[in-house]
C-alpha atoms as a PDB file:
ATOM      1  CA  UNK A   1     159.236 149.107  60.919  1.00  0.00           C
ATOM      2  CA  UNK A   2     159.411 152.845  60.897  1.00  0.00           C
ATOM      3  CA  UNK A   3     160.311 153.911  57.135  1.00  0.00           C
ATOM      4  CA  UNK A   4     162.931 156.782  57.907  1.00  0.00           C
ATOM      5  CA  UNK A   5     163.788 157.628  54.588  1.00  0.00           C
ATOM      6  CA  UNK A   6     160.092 157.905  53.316  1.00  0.00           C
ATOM      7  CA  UNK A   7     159.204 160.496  56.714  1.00  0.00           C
ATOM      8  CA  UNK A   8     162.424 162.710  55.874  1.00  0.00           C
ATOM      9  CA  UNK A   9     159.842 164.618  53.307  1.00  0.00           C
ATOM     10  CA  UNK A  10     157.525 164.685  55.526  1.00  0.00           C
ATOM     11  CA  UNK A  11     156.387 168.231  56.621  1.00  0.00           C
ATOM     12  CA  UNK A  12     156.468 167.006  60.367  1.00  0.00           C
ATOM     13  CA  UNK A  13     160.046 167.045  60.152  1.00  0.00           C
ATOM     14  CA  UNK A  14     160.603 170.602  60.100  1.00  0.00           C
ATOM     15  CA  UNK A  15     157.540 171.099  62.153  1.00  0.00           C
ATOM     16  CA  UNK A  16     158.834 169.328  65.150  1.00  0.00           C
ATOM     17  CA  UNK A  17     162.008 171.590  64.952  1.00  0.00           C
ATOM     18  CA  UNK A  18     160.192 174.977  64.678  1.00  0.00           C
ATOM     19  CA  UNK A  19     157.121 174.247  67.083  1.00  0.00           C
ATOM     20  CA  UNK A  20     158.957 172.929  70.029  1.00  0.00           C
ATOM     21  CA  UNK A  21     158.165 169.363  68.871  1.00  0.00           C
ATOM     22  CA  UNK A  22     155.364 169.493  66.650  1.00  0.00           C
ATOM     23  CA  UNK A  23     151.634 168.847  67.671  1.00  0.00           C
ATOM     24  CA  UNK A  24     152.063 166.275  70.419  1.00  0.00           C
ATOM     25  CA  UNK A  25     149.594 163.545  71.245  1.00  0.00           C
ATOM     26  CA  UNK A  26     146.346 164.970  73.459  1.00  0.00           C
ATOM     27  CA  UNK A  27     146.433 167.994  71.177  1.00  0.00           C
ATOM     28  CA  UNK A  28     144.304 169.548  68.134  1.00  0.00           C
ATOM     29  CA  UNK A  29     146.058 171.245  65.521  1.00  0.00           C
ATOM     30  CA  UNK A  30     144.288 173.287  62.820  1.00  0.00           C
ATOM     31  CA  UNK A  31     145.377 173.704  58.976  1.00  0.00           C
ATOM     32  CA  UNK A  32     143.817 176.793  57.467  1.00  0.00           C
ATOM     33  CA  UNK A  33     144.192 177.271  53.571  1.00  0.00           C
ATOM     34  CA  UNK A  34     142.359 178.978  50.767  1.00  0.00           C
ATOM     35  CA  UNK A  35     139.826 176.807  48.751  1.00  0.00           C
ATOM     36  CA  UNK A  36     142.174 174.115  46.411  1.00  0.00           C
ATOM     37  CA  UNK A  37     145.213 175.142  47.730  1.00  0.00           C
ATOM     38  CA  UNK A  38     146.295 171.248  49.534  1.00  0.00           C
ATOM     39  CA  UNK A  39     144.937 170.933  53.016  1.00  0.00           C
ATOM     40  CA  UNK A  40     143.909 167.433  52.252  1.00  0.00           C
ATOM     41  CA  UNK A  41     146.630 166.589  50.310  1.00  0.00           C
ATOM     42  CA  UNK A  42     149.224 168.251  53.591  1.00  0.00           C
ATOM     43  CA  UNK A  43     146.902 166.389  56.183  1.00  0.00           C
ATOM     44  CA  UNK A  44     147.205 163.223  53.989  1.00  0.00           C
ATOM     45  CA  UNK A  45     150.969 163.488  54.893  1.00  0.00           C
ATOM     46  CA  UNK A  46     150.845 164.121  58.004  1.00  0.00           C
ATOM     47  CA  UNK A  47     148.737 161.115  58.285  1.00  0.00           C
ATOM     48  CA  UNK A  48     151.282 158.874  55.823  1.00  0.00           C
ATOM     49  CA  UNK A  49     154.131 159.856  58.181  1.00  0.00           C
ATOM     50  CA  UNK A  50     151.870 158.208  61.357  1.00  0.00           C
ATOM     51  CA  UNK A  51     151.421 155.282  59.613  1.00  0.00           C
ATOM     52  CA  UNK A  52     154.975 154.565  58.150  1.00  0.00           C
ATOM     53  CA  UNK A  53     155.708 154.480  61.980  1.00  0.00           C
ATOM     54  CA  UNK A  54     153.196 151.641  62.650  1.00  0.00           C
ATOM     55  CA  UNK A  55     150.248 153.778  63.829  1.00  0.00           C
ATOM     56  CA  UNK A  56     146.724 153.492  63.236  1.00  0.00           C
ATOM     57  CA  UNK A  57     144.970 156.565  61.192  1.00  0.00           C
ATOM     58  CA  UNK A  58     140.841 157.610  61.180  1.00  0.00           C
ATOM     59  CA  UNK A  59     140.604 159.948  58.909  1.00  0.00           C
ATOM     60  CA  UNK A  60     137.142 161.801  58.562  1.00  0.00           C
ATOM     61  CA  UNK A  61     136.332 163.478  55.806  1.00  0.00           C
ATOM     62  CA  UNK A  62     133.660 165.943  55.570  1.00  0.00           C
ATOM     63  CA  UNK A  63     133.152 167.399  51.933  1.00  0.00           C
ATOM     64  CA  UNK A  64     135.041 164.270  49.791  1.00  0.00           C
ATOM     65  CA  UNK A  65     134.145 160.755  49.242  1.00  0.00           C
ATOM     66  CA  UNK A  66     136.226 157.867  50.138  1.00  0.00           C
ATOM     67  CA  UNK A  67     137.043 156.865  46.960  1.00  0.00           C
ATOM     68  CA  UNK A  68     138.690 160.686  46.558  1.00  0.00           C
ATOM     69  CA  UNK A  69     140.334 160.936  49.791  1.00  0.00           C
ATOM     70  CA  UNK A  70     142.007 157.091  48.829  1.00  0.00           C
ATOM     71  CA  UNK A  71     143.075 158.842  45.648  1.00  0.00           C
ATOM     72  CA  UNK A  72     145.097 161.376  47.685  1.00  0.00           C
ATOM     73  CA  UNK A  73     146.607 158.800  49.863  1.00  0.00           C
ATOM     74  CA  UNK A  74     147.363 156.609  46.378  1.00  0.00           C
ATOM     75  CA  UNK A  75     149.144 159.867  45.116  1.00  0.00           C
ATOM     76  CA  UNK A  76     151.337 161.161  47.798  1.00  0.00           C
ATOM     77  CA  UNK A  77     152.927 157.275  48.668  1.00  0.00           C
ATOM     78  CA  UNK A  78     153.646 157.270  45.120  1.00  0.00           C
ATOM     79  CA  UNK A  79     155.782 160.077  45.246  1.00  0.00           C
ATOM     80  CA  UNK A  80     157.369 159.380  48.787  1.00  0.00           C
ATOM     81  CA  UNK A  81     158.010 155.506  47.299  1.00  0.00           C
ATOM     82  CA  UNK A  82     159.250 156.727  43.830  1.00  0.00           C
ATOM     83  CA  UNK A  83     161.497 159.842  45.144  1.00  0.00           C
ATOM     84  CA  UNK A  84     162.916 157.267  48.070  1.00  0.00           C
ATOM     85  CA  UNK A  85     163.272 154.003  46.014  1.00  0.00           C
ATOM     86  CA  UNK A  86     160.701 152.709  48.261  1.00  0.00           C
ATOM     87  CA  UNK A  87     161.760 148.502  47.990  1.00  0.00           C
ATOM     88  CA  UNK A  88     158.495 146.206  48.643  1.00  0.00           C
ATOM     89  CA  UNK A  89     156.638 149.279  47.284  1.00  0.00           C
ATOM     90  CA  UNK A  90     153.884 146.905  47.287  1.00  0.00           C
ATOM     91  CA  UNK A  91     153.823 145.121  50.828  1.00  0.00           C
ATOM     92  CA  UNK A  92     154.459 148.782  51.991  1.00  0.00           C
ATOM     93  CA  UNK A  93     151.417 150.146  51.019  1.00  0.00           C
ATOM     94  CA  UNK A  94     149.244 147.057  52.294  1.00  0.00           C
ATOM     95  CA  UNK A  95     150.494 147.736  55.880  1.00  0.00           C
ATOM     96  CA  UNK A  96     149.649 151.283  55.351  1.00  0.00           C
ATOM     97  CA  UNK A  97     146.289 150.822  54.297  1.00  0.00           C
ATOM     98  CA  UNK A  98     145.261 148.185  56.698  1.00  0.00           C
ATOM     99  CA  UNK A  99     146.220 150.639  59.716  1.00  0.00           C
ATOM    100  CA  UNK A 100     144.090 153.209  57.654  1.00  0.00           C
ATOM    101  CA  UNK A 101     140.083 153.915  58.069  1.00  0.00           C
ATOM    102  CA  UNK A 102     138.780 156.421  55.810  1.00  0.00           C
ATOM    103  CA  UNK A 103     135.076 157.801  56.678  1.00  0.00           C
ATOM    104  CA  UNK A 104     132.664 159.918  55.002  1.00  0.00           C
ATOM    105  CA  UNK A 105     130.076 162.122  56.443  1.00  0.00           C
ATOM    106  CA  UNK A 106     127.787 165.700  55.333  1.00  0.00           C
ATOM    107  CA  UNK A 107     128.790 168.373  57.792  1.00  0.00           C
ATOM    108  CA  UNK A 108     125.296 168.309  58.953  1.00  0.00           C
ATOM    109  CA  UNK A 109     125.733 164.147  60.186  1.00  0.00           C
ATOM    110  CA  UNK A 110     128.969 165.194  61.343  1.00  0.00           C
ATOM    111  CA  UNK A 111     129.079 166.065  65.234  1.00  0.00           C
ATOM    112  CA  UNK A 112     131.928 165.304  68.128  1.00  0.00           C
ATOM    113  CA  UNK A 113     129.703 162.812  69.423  1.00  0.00           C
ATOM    114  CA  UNK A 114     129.378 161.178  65.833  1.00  0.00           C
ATOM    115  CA  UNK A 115     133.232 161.547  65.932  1.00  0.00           C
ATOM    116  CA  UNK A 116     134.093 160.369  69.344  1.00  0.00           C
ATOM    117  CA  UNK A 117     131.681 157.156  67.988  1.00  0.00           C
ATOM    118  CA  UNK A 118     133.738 156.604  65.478  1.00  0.00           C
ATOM    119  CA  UNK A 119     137.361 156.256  67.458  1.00  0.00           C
ATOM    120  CA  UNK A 120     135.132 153.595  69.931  1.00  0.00           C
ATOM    121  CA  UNK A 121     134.101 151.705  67.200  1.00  0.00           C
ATOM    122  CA  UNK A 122     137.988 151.501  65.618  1.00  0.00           C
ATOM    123  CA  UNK A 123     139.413 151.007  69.407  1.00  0.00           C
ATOM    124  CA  UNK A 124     137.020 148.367  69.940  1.00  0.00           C
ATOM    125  CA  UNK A 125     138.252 146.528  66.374  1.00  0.00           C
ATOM    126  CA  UNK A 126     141.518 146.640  67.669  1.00  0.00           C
ATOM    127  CA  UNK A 127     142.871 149.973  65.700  1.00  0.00           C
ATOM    128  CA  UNK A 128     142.583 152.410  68.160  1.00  0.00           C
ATOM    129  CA  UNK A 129     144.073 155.419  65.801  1.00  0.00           C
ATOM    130  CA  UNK A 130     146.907 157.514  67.256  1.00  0.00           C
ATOM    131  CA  UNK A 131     146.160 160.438  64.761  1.00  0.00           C
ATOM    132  CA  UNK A 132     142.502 161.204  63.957  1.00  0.00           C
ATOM    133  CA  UNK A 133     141.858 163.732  60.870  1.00  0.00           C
ATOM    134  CA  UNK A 134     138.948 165.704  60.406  1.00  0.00           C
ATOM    135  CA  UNK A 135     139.369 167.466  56.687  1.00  0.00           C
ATOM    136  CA  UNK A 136     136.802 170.001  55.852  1.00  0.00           C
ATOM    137  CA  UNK A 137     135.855 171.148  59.167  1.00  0.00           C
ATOM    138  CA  UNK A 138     133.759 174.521  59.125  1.00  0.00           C
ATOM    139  CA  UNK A 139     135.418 176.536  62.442  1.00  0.00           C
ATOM    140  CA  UNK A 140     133.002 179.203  61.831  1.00  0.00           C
ATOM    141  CA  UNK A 141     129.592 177.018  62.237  1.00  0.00           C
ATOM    142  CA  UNK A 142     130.994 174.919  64.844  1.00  0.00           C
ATOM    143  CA  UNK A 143     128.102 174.724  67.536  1.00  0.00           C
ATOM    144  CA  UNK A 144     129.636 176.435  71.005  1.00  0.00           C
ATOM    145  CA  UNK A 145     131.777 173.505  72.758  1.00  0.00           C
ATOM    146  CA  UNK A 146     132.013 171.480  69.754  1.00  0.00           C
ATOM    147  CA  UNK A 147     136.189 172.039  69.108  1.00  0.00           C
ATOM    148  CA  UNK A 148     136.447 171.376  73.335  1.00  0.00           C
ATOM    149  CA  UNK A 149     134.652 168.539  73.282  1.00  0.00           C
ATOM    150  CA  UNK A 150     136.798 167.487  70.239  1.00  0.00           C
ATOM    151  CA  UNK A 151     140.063 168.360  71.995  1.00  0.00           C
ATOM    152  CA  UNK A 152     138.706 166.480  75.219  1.00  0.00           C
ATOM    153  CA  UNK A 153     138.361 163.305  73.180  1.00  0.00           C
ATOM    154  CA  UNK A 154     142.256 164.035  71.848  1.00  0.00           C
ATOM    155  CA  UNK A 155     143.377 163.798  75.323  1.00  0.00           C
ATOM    156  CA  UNK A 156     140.676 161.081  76.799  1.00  0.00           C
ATOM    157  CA  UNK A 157     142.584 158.717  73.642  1.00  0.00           C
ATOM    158  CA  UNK A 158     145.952 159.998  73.584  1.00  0.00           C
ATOM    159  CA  UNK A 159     145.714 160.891  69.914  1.00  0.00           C
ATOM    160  CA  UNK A 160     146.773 164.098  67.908  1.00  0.00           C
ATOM    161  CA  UNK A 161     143.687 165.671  65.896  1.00  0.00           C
ATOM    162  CA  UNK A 162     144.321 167.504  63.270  1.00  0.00           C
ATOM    163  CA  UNK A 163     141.199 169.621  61.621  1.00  0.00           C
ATOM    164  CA  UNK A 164     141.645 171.817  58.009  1.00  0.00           C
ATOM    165  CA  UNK A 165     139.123 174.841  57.726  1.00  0.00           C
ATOM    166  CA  UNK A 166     138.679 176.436  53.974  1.00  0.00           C
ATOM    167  CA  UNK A 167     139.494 180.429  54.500  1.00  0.00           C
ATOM    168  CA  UNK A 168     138.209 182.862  51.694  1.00  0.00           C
ATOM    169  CA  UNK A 169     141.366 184.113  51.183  1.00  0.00           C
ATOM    170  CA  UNK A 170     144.796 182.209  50.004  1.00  0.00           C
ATOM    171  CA  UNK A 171     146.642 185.151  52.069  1.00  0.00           C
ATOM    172  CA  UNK A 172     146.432 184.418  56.047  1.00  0.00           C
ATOM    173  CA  UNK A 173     148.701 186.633  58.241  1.00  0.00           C
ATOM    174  CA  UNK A 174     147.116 185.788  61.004  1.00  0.00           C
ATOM    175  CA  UNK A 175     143.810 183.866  62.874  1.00  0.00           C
ATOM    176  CA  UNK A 176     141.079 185.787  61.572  1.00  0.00           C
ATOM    177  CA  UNK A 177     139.094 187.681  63.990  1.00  0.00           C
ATOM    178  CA  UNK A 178     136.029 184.998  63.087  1.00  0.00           C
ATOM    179  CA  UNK A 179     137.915 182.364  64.241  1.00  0.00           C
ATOM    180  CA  UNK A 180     139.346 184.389  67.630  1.00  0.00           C
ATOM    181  CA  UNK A 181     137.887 181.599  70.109  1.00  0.00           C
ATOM    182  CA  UNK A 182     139.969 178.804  68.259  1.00  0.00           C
ATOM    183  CA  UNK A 183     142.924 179.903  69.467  1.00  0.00           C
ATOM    184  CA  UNK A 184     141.672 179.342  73.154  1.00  0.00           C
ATOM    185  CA  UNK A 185     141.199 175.578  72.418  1.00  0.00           C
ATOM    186  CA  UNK A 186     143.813 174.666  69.569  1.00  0.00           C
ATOM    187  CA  UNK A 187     147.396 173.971  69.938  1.00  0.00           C
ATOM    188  CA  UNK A 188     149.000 174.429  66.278  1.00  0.00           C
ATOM    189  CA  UNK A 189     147.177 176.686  63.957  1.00  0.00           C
ATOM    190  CA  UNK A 190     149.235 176.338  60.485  1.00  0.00           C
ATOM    191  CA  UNK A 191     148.856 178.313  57.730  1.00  0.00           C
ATOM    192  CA  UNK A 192     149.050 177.059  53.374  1.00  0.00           C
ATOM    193  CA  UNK A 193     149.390 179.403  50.956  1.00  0.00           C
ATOM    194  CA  UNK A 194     150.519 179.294  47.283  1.00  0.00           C
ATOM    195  CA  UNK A 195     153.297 180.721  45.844  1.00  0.00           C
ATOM    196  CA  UNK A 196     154.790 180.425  41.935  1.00  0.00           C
ATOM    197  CA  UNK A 197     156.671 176.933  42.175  1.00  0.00           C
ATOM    198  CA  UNK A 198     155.870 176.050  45.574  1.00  0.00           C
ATOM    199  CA  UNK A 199     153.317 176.550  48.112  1.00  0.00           C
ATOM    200  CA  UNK A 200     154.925 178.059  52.087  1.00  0.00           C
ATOM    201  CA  UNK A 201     153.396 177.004  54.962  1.00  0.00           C
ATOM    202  CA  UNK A 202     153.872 179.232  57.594  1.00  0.00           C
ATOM    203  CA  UNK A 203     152.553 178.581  61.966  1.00  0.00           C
ATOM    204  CA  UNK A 204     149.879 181.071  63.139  1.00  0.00           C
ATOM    205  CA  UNK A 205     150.169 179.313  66.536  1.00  0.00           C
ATOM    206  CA  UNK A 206     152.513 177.460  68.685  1.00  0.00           C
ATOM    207  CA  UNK A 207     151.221 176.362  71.770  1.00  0.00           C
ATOM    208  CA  UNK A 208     151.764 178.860  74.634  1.00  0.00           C
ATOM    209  CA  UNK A 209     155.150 179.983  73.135  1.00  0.00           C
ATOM    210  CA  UNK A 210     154.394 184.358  72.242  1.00  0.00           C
ATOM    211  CA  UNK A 211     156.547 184.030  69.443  1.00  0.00           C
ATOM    212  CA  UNK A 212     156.176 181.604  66.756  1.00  0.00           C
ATOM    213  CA  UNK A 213     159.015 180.667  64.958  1.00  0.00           C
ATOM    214  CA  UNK A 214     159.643 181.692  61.713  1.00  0.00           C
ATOM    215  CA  UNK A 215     159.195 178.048  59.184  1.00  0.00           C
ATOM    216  CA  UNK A 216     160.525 178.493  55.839  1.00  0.00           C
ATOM    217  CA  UNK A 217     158.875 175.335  54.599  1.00  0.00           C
ATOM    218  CA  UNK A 218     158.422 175.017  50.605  1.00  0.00           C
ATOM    219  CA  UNK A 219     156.614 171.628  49.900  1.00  0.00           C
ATOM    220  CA  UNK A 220     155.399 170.802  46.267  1.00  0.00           C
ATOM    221  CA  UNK A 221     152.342 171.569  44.991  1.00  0.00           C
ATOM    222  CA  UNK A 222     151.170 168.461  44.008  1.00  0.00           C
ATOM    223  CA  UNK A 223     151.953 166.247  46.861  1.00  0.00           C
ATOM    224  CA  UNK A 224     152.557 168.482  49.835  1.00  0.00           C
ATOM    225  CA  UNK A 225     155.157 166.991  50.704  1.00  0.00           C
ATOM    226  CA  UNK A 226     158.393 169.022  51.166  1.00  0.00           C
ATOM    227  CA  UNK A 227     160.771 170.127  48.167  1.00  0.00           C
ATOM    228  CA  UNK A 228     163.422 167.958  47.393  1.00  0.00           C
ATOM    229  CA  UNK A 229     166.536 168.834  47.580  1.00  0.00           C
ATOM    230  CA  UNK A 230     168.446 169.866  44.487  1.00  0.00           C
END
């Protein structure tokens, strides 16, 4: 059953308002943050929200373990199930972790064919994932055709992909000029940055629209998750 009251902090929410309906399945988004600022910990939501709906998950991480990517996953349900009074806390997060596969590979195993193995190998088992993750993702040393062949396999499934990409800078007005060619091939590019008791993410890109509209999202800085209300 879908868990409305755990999505409603979900960042999607407000997402799917100010980008025309969020990410949409056959898409690739990208999450661009400073080093330690929460992509994994946003992307983990974003993942938590497809999974209180009854979706399957593959999320791929490439500079974590498994073990530390579960721990982000064991702390943001915590919060969603303690600020929503979650009941069957327990049976809850059972469902949610047996439509969840976590994997682990060096960026140098890590390829869109290695990728596109992995979603075969989960369809096969019978969890063919309608979000696939890829956290750590390094935009700038992506071989040429890698994020097209990555967006071919989002629409060849029917799946949103979402990738995060460490910046060297926790201020991002815009796609840097490195990363011009993304914005030929991704969808959403969304932006983290930290701020004194919360941390704004902003959209950098919104489809074919020319002007992206303004989010005023404030999630918490521990969870990612957005701010409750007062």
């Amino acid at each position: 059953m879908y868990r409305k009251f755990l999505n409603a902090r979900s960042p999607l929410r407000l997402l799917e308002k100010g980008l025309h309906g969020g990410l949409g399945r056959g898409n690739l988004g990208v999450v661009l943050a400073g080093h330690g600022v929460g992509k994994t910990s946003f992307l983990v939501g974003v993942a938590l929200d497809e999974l209180l709906r009854g979706e399957h998950v593959l999320h791929v991480t490439l500079d974590q373990t498994v073990a530390h990517v579960r721990a982000f996953y064991d702390t943001v349900f915590d919060d969603l199930a303690s600020s929503t009074h979650l009941a069957e806390q327990a049976i809850t997060r059972s469902d949610v972790e047996r439509r969840r596969s976590i994997r682990a590979y060096t960026p140098a195993q890590f390829s869109s064919a290695r990728l596109r193995e992995a979603v075969k190998v989960e369809s096969e088992a019978g969890s063919r994932p309608a979000l696939v993750i890829v956290d750590g993702f390094d935009l700038a040393a992506a071989p040429h055709g890698e994020l097209a062949e990555i967006r071919a396999l989002a629409q060849e499934i029917d799946a949103e992909i979402w990738l995060s990409a460490a910046l060297a800078t926790e201020r991002i007005a815009a796609v840097p000029a490195s990363l011009g060619a993304v914005k030929e091939i991704v969808s959403v590019v969304l932006a983290l940055e930290p701020g004194v008791e919360s941390v704004a993410l902003r959209a950098l890109k919104d489809h074919d629209n020319p002007d992206v509209s303004a989010l005023h999202v404030a999630l918490d800085p521990r969870s990612l998750l957005l701010i409750r209300s007062s």
